[in-house]
C-alpha atoms as a PDB file:
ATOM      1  CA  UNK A   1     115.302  73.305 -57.912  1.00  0.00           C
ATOM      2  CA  UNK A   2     111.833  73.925 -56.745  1.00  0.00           C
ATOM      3  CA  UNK A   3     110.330  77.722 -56.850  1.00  0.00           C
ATOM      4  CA  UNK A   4     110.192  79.441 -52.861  1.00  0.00           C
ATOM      5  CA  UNK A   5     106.190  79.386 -53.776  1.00  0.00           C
ATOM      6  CA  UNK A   6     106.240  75.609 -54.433  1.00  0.00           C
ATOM      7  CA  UNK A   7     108.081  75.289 -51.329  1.00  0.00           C
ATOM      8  CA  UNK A   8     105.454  77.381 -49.429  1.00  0.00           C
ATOM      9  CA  UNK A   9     102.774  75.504 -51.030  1.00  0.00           C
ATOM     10  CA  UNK A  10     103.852  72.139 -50.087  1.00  0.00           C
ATOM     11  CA  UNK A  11     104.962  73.183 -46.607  1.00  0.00           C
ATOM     12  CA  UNK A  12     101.144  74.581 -46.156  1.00  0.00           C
ATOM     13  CA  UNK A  13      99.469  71.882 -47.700  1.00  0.00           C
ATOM     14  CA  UNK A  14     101.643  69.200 -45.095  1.00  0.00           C
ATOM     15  CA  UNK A  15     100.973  71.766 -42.585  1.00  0.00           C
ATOM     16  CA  UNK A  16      97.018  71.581 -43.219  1.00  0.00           C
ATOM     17  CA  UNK A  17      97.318  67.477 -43.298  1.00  0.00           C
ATOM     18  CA  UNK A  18      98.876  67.301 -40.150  1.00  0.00           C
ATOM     19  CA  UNK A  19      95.881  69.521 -38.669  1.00  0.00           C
ATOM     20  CA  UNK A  20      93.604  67.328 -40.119  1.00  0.00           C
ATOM     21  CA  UNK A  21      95.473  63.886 -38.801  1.00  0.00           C
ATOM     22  CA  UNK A  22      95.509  65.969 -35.267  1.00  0.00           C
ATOM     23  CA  UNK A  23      92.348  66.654 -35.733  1.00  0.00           C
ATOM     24  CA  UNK A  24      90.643  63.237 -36.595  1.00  0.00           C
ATOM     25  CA  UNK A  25      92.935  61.255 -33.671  1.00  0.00           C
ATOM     26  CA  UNK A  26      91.533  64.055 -31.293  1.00  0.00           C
ATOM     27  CA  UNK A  27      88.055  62.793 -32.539  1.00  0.00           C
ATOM     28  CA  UNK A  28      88.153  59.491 -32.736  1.00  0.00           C
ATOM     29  CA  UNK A  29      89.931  59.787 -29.061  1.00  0.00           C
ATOM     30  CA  UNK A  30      86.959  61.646 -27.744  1.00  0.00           C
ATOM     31  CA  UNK A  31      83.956  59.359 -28.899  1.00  0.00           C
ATOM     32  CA  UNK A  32      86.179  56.524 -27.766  1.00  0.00           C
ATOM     33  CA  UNK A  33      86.547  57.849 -24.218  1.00  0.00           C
ATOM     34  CA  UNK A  34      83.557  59.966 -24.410  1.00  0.00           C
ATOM     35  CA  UNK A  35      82.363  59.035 -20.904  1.00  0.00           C
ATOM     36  CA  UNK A  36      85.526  60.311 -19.489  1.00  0.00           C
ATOM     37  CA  UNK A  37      85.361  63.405 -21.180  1.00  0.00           C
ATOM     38  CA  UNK A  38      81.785  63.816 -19.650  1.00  0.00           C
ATOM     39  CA  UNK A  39      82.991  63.528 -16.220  1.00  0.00           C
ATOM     40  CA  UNK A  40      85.649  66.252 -17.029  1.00  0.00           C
ATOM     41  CA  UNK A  41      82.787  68.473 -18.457  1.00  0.00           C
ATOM     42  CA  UNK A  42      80.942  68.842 -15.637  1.00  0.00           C
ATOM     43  CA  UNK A  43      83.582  70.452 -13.106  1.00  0.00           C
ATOM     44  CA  UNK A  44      84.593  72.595 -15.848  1.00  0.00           C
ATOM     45  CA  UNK A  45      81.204  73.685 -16.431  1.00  0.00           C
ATOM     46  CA  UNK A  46      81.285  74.619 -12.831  1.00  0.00           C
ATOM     47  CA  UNK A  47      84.141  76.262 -12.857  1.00  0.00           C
ATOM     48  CA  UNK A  48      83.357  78.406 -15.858  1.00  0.00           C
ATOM     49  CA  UNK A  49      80.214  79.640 -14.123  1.00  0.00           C
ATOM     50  CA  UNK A  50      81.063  79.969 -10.869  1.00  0.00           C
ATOM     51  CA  UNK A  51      84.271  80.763 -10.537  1.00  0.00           C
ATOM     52  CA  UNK A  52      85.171  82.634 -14.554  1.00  0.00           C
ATOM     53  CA  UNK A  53      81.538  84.383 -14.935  1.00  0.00           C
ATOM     54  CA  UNK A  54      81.430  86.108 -11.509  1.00  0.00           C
ATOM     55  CA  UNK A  55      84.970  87.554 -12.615  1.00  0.00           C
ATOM     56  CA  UNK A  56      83.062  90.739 -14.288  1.00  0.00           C
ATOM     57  CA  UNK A  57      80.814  91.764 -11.509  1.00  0.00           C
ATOM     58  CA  UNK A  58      84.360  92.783  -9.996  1.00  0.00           C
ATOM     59  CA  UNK A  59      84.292  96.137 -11.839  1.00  0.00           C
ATOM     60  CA  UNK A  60      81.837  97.341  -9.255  1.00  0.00           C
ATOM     61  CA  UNK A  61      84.743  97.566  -7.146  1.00  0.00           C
ATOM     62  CA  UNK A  62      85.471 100.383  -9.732  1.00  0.00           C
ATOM     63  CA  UNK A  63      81.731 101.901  -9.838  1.00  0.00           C
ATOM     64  CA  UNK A  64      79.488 103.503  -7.695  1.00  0.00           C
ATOM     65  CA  UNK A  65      77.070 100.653  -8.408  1.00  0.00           C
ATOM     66  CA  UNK A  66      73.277 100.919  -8.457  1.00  0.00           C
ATOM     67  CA  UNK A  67      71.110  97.790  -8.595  1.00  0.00           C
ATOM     68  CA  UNK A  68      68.968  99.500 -11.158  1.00  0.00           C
ATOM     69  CA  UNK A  69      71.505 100.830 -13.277  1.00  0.00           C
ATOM     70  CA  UNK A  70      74.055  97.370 -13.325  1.00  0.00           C
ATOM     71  CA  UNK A  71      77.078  96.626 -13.569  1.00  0.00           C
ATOM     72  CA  UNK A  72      78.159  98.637 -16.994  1.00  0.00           C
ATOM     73  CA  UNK A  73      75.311 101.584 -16.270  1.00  0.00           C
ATOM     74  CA  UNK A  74      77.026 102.582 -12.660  1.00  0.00           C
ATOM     75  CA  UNK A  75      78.735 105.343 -12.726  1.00  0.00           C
ATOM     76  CA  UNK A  76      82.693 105.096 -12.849  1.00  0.00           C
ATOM     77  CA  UNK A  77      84.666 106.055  -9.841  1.00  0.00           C
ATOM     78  CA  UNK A  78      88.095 104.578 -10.443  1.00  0.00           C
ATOM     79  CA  UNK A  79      89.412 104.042  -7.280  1.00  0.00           C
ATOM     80  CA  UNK A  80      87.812 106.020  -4.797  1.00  0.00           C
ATOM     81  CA  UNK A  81      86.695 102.737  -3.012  1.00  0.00           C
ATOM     82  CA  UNK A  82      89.606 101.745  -2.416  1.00  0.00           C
ATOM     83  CA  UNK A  83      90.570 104.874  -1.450  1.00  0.00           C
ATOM     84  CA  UNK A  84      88.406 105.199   1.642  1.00  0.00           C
ATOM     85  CA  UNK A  85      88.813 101.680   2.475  1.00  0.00           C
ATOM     86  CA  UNK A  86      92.589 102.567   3.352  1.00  0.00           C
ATOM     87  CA  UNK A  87      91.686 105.814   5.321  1.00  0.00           C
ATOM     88  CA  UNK A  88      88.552 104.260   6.905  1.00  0.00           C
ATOM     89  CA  UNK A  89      89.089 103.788  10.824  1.00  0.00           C
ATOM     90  CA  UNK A  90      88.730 100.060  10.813  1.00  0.00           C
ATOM     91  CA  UNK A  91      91.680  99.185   8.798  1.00  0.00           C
ATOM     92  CA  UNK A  92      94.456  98.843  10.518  1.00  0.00           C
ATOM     93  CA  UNK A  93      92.296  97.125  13.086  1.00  0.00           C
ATOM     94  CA  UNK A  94      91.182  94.218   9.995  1.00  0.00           C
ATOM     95  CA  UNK A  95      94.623  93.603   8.981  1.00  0.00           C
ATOM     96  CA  UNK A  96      96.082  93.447  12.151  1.00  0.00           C
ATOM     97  CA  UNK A  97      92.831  90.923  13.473  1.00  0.00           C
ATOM     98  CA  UNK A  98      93.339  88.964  10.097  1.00  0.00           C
ATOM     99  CA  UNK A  99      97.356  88.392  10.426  1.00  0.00           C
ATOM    100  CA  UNK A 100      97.601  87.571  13.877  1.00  0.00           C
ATOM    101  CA  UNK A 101      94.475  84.939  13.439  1.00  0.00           C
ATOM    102  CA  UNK A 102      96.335  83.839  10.114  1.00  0.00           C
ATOM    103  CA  UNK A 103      99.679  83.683  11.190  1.00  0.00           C
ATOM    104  CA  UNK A 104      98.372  82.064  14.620  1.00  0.00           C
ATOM    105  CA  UNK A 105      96.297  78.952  12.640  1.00  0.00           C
ATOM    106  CA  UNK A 106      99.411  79.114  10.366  1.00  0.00           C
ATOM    107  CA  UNK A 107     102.229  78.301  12.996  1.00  0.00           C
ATOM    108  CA  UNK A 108     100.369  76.286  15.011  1.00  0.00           C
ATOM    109  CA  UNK A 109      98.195  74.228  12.663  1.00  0.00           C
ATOM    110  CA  UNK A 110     100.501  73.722   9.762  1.00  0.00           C
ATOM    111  CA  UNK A 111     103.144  71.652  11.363  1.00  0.00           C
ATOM    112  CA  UNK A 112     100.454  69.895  13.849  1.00  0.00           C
ATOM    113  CA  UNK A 113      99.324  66.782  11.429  1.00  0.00           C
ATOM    114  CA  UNK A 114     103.034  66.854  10.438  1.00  0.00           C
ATOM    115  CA  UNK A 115     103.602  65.794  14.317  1.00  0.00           C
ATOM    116  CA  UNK A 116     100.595  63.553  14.071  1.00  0.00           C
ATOM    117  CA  UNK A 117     101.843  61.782  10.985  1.00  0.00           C
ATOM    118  CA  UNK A 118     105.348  60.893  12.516  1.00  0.00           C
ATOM    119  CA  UNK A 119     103.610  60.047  15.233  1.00  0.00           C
ATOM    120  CA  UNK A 120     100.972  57.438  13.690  1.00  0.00           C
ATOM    121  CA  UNK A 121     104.037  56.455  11.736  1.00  0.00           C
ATOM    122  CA  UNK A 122     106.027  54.969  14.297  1.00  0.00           C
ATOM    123  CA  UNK A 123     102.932  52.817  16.030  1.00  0.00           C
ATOM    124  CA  UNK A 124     103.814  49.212  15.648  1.00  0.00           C
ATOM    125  CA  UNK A 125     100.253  48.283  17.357  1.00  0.00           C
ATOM    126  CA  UNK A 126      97.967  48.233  14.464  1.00  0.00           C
ATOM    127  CA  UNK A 127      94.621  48.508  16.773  1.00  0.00           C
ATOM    128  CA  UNK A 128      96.048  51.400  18.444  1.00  0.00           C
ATOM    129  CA  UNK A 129      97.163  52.991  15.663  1.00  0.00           C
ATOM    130  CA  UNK A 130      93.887  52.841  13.803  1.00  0.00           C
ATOM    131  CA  UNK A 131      92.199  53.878  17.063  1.00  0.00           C
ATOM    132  CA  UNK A 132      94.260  57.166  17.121  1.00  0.00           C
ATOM    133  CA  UNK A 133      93.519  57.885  13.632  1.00  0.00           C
ATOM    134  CA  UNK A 134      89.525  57.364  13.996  1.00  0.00           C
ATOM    135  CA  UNK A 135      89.046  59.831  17.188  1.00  0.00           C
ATOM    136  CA  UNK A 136      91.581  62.470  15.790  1.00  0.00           C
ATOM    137  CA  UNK A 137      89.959  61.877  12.144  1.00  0.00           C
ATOM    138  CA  UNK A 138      85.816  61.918  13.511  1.00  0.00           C
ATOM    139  CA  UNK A 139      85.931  65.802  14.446  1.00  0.00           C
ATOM    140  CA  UNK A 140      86.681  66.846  10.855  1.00  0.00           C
ATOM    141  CA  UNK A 141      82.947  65.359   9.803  1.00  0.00           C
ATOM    142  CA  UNK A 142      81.775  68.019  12.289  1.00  0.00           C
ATOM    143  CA  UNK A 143      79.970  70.897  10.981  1.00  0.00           C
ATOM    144  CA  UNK A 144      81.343  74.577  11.682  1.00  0.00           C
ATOM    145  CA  UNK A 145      77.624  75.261  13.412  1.00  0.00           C
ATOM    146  CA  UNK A 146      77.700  72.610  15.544  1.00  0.00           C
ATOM    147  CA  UNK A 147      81.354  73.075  16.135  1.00  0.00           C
ATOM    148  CA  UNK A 148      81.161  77.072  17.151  1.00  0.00           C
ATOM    149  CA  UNK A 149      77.914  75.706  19.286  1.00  0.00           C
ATOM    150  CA  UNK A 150      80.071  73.236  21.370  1.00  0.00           C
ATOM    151  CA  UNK A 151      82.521  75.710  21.940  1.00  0.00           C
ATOM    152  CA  UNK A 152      80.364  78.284  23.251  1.00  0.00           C
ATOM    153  CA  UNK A 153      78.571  75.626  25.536  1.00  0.00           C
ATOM    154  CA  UNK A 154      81.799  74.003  26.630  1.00  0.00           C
ATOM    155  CA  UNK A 155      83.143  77.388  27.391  1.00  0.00           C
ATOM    156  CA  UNK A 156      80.596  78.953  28.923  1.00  0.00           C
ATOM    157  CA  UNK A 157      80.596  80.249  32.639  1.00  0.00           C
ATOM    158  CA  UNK A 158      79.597  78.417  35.323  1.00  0.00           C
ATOM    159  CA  UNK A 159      77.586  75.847  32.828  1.00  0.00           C
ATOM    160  CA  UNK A 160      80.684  74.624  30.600  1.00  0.00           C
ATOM    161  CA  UNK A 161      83.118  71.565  31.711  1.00  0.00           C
ATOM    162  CA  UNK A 162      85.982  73.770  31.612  1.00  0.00           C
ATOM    163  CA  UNK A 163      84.966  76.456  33.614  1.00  0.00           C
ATOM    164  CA  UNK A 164      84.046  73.764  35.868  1.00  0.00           C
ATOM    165  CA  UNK A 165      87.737  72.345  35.914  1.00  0.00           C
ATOM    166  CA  UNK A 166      88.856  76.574  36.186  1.00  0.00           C
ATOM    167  CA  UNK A 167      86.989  76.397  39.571  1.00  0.00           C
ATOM    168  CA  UNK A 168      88.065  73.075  41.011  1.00  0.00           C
ATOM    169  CA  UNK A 169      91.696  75.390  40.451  1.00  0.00           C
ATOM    170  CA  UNK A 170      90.176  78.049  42.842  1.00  0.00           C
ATOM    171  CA  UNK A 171      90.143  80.079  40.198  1.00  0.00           C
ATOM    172  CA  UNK A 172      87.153  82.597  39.532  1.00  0.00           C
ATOM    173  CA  UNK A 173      84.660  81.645  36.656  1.00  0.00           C
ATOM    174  CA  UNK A 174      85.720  82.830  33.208  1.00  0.00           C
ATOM    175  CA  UNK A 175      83.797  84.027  30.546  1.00  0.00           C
ATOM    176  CA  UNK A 176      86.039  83.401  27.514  1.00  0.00           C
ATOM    177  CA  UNK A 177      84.181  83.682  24.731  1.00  0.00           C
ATOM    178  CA  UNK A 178      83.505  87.146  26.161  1.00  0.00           C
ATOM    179  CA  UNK A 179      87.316  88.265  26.410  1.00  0.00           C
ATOM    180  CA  UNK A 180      88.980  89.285  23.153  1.00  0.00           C
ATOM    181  CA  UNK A 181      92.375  88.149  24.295  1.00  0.00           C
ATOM    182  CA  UNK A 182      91.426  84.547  23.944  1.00  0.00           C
ATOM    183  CA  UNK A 183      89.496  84.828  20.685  1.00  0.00           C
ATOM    184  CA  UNK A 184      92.402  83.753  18.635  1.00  0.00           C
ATOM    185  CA  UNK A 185      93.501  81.176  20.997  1.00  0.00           C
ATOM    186  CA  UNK A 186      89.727  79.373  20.987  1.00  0.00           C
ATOM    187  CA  UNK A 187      89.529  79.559  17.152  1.00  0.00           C
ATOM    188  CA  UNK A 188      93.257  78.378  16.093  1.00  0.00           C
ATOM    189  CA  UNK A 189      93.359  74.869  18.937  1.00  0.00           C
ATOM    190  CA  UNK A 190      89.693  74.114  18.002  1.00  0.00           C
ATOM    191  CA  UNK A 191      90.851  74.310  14.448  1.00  0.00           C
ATOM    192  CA  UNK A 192      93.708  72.458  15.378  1.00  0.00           C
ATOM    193  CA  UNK A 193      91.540  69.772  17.352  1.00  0.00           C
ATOM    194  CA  UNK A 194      88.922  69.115  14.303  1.00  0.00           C
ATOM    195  CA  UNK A 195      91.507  69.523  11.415  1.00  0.00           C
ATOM    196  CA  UNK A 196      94.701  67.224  12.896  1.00  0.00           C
ATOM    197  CA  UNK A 197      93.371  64.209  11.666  1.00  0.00           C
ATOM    198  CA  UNK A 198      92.400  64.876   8.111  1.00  0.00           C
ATOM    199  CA  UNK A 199      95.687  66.452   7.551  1.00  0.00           C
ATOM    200  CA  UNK A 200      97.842  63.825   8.950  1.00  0.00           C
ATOM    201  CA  UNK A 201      96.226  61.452   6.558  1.00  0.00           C
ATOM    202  CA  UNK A 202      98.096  62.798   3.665  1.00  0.00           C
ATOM    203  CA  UNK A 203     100.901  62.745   4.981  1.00  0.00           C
ATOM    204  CA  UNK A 204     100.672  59.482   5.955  1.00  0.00           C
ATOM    205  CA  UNK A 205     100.172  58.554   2.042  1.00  0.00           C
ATOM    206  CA  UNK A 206     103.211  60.448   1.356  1.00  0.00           C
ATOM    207  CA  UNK A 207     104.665  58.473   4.292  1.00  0.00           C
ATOM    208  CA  UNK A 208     103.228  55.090   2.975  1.00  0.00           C
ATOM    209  CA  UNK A 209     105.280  55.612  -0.426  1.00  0.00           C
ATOM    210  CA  UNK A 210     109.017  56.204   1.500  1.00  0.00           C
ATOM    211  CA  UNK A 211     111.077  53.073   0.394  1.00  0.00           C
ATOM    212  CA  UNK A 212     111.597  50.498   3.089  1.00  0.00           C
ATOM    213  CA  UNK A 213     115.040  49.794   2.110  1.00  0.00           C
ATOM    214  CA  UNK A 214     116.258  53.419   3.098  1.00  0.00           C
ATOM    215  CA  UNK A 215     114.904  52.469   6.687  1.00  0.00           C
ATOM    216  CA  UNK A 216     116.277  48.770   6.916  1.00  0.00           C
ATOM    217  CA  UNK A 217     119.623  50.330   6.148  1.00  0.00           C
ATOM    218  CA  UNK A 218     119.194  53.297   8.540  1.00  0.00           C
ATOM    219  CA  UNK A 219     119.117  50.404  11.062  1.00  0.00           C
ATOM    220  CA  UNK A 220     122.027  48.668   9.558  1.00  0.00           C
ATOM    221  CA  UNK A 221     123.863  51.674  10.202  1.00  0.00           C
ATOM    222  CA  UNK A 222     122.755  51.675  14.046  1.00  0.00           C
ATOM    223  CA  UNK A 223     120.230  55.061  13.117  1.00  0.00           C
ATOM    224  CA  UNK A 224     117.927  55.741  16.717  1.00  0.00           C
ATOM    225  CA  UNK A 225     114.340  55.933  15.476  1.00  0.00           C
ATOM    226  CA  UNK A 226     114.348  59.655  16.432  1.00  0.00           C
ATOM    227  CA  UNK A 227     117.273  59.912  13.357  1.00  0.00           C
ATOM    228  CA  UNK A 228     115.283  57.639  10.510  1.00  0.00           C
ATOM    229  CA  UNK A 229     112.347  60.188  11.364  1.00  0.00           C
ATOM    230  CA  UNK A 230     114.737  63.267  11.191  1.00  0.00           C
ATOM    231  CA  UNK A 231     116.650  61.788   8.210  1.00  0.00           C
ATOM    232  CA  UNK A 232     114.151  59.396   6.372  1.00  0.00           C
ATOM    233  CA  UNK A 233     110.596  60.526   7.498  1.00  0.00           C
ATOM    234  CA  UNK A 234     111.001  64.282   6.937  1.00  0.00           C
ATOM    235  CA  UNK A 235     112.614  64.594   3.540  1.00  0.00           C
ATOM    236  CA  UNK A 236     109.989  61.397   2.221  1.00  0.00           C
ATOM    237  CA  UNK A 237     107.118  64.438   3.390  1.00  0.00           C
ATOM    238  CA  UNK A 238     108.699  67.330   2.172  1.00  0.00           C
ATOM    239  CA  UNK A 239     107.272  67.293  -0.901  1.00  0.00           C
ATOM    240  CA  UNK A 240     103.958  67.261   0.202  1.00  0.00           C
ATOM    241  CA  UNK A 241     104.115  69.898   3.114  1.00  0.00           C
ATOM    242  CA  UNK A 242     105.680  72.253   0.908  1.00  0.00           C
ATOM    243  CA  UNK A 243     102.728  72.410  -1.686  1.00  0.00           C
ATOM    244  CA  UNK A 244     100.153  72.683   1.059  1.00  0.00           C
ATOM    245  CA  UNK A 245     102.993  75.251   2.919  1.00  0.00           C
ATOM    246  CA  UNK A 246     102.182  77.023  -0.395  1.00  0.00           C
ATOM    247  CA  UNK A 247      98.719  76.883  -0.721  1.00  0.00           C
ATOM    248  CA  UNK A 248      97.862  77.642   3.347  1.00  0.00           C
ATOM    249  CA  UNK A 249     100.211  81.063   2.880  1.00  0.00           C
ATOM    250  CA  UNK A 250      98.191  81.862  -0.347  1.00  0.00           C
ATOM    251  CA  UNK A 251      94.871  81.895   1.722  1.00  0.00           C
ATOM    252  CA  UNK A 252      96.792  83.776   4.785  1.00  0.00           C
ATOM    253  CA  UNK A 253      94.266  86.613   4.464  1.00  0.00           C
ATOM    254  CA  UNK A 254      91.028  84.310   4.089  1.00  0.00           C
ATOM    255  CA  UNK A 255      90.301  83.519   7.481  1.00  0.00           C
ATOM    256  CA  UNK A 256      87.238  81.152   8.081  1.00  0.00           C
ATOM    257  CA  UNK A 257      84.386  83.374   7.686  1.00  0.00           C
ATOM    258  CA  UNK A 258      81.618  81.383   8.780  1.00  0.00           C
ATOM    259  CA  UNK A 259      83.082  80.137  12.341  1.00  0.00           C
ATOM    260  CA  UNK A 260      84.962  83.362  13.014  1.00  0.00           C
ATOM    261  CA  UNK A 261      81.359  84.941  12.431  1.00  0.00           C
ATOM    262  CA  UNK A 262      79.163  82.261  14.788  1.00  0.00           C
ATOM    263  CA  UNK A 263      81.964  83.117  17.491  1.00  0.00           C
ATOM    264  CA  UNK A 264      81.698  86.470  17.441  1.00  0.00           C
ATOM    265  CA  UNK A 265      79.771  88.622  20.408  1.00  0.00           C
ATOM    266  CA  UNK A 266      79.578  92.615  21.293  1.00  0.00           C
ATOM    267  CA  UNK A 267      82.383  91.628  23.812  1.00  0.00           C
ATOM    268  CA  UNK A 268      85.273  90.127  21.612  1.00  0.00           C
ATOM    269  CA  UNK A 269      84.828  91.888  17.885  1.00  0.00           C
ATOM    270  CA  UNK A 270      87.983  93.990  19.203  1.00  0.00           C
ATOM    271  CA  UNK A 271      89.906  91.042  17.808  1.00  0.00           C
ATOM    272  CA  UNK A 272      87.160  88.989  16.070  1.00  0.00           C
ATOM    273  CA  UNK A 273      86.594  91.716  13.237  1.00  0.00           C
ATOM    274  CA  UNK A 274      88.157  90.165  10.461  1.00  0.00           C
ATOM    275  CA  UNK A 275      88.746  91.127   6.358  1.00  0.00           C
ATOM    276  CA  UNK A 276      86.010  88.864   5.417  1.00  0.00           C
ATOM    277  CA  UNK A 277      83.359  89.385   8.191  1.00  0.00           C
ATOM    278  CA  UNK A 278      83.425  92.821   7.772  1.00  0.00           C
ATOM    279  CA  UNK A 279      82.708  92.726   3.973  1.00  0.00           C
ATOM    280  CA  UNK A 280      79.914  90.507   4.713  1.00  0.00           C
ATOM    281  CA  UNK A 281      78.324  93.453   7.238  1.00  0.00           C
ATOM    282  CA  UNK A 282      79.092  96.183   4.925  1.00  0.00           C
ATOM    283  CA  UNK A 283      78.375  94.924   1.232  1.00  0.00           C
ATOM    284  CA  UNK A 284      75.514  92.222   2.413  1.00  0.00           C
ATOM    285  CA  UNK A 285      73.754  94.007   5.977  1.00  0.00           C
ATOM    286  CA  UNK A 286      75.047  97.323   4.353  1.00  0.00           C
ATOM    287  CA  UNK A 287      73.589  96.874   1.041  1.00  0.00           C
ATOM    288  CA  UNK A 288      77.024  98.952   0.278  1.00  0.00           C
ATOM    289  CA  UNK A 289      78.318  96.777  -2.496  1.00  0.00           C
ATOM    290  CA  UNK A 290      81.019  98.781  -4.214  1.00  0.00           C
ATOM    291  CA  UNK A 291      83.007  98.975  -1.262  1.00  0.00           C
ATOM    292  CA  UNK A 292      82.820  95.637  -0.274  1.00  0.00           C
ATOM    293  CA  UNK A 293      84.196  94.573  -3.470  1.00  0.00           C
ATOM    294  CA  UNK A 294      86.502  96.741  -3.101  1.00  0.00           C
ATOM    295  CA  UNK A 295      87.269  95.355   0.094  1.00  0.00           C
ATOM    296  CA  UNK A 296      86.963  91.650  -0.879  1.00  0.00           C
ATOM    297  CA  UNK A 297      89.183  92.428  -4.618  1.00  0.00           C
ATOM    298  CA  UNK A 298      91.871  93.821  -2.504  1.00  0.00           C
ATOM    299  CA  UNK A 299      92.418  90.803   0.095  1.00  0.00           C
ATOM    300  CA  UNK A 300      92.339  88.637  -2.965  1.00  0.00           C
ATOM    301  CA  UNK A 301      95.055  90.403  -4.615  1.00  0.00           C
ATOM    302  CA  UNK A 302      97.092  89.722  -1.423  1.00  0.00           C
ATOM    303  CA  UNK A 303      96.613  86.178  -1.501  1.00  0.00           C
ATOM    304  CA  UNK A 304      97.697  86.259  -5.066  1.00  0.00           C
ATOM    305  CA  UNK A 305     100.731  87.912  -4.360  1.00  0.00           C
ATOM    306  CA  UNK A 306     101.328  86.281  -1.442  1.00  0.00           C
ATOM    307  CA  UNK A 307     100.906  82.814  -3.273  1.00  0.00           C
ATOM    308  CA  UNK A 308     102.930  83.755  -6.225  1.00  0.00           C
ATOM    309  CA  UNK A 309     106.155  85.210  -4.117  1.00  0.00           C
ATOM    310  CA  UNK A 310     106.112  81.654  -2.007  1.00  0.00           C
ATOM    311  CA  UNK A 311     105.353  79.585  -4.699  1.00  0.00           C
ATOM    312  CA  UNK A 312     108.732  81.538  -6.665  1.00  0.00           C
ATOM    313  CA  UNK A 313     110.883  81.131  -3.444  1.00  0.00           C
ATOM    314  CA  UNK A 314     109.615  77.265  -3.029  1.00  0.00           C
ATOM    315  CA  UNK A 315     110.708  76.667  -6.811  1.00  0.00           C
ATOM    316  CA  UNK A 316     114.350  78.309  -5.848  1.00  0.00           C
ATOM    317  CA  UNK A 317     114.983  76.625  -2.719  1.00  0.00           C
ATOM    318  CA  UNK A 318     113.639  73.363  -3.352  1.00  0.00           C
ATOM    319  CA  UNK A 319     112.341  70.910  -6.229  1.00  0.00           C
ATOM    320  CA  UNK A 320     108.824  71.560  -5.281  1.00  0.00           C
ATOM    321  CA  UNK A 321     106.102  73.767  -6.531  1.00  0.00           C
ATOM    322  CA  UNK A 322     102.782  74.498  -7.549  1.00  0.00           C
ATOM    323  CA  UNK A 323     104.274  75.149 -10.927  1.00  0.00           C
END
């Protein structure tokens, strides 16, 4: 019988040839594929310093911080930022302005290209269909500048179309990008109107992989074309919308800063004033950038929880998941 150090020898020096055999395939993989592994480089260089890097300026949050003194020389005040964030005046207000626009884009535009899809789905007239898909597709190609400027011209009193249309009702001339009740309203549809098209189209991939059979025997079985979309359709998508179910509730607290910013006026910031617009005015305008981090670190730990407690309920209710 062979000594336990013999044993241990052996089982090290097999252990130490199979890292080397790992190790050489690995190689000779690499400079085989190398271009590949190029193209992979460069996102994760981005990635890495964009994304990983920026991660420890976020102890400012945590620190009175002082341009001249950076990030490690500011003086420590644990979490005093936070602190007066909570009991500032404006909180409630930001939360509640951030939900309801959330929550808003969120019931309305999540289940929109869903409609679309079906929709598209069911068109027999291929010119028609591909019509449909081009205008409701075009708007997404629409920058958020020239989209906030369109609004604000089509909306505006006594110049825009519909104000025009409001008077032809005998109704008086409206200013509404001037009253905060229809802020949300104006943001959510005309997110609805230039987003519809580019989300229908994956759905229409996931549609586009639904196995024909299930439908020719749906109509063996004398199923109405409202029932193959209810019984065939749906489930062939679900899937899909519950990944990007998952990923839209993990940004609920991100709301679009740049066109919620271009919309806003003196008149509607009652209900315009949202999480991230108001870190841009304090930290950026304000030069105050401890709080603003502050600010900004504690909407993304929202989203993270937010995302994680979905994503967990996803995985137990259904076979789908981010992971």
């Amino acid at each position: 019988m062979q000594s336990t150090g013999a044993l241990e020898a052996k089982k090290l020096d097999s252990s130490g040839s199979g890292r080397r055999l790992l190790w050489k395939n690995s190689s000779r993989k690499v400079k085989r594929h190398w271009q590949l592994y190029l193209l992979v480089l460069l996102p994760l260089a981005y990635i890495v310093i964009f994304k990983y890097i920026p991660m420890y300026g976020a102890q400012i949050a945590f620190r009175d911080f002082s341009p001249v003194k950076g990030f490690s020389g500011s003086d420590w005040v644990g979490l005093q930022n936070f602190s007066d964030f909570f009991n500032s005046p404006n909180f409630w207000l930001l939360i509640k302005n951030t939900l309801v626009i959330s929550l808003y884009s969120l019931v309305i535009g999540f289940p929109a290209p869903i409609i679309l899809a079906l929709a598209l789905n069911e068109i027999r007239n291929a010119r028609f269909k591909k019509t449909v898909q081009m205008v409701t597709f075009a708007p997404y190609f629409i920058s958020t500048v020239v989209m906030v400027s369109m609004i604000i011209l089509f909306l505006s009193p006594r110049l825009g179309f519909i104000d025009s249309i409001v008077q032809l009702l005998g109704i008086e001339s409206i200013n509404f990008m001037g009253v905060p009740k229809y802020f949300s309203s104006i943001f959510v549809w005309s997110n609805v109107w230039q987003g519809i098209g580019y989300g229908a189209v994956i759905y229409l991939a996931a549609l586009a992989g639904v196995n024909s059979e299930l439908y020719e025997a749906a109509k063996v079985d004398g199923a109405s074309r409202f029932q193959r979309v209810i019984h065939i359709d749906l489930p062939g998508i679900m899937p899909a919308a519950i990944i990007l179910l998952i990923l839209n509730v993990g940004q609920i607290m991100n709301v679009g800063f740049e066109k919620i910013y271009l919309m806003q006026n003196p008149l509607n910031t009652g209900t315009s004033e949202v999480i991230s617009t108001y870190v841009y005015k304090i930290g950026l305008i304000g030069a105050n950038f401890s709080f603003s981090a502050a600010v900004d670190l504690f909407n993304s730990v929202i989203n993270l929880i937010l995302l994680l407690t979905v994503n967990f309920v996803a995985r137990r209710i259904s076979d789908s998941s981010l992971w």
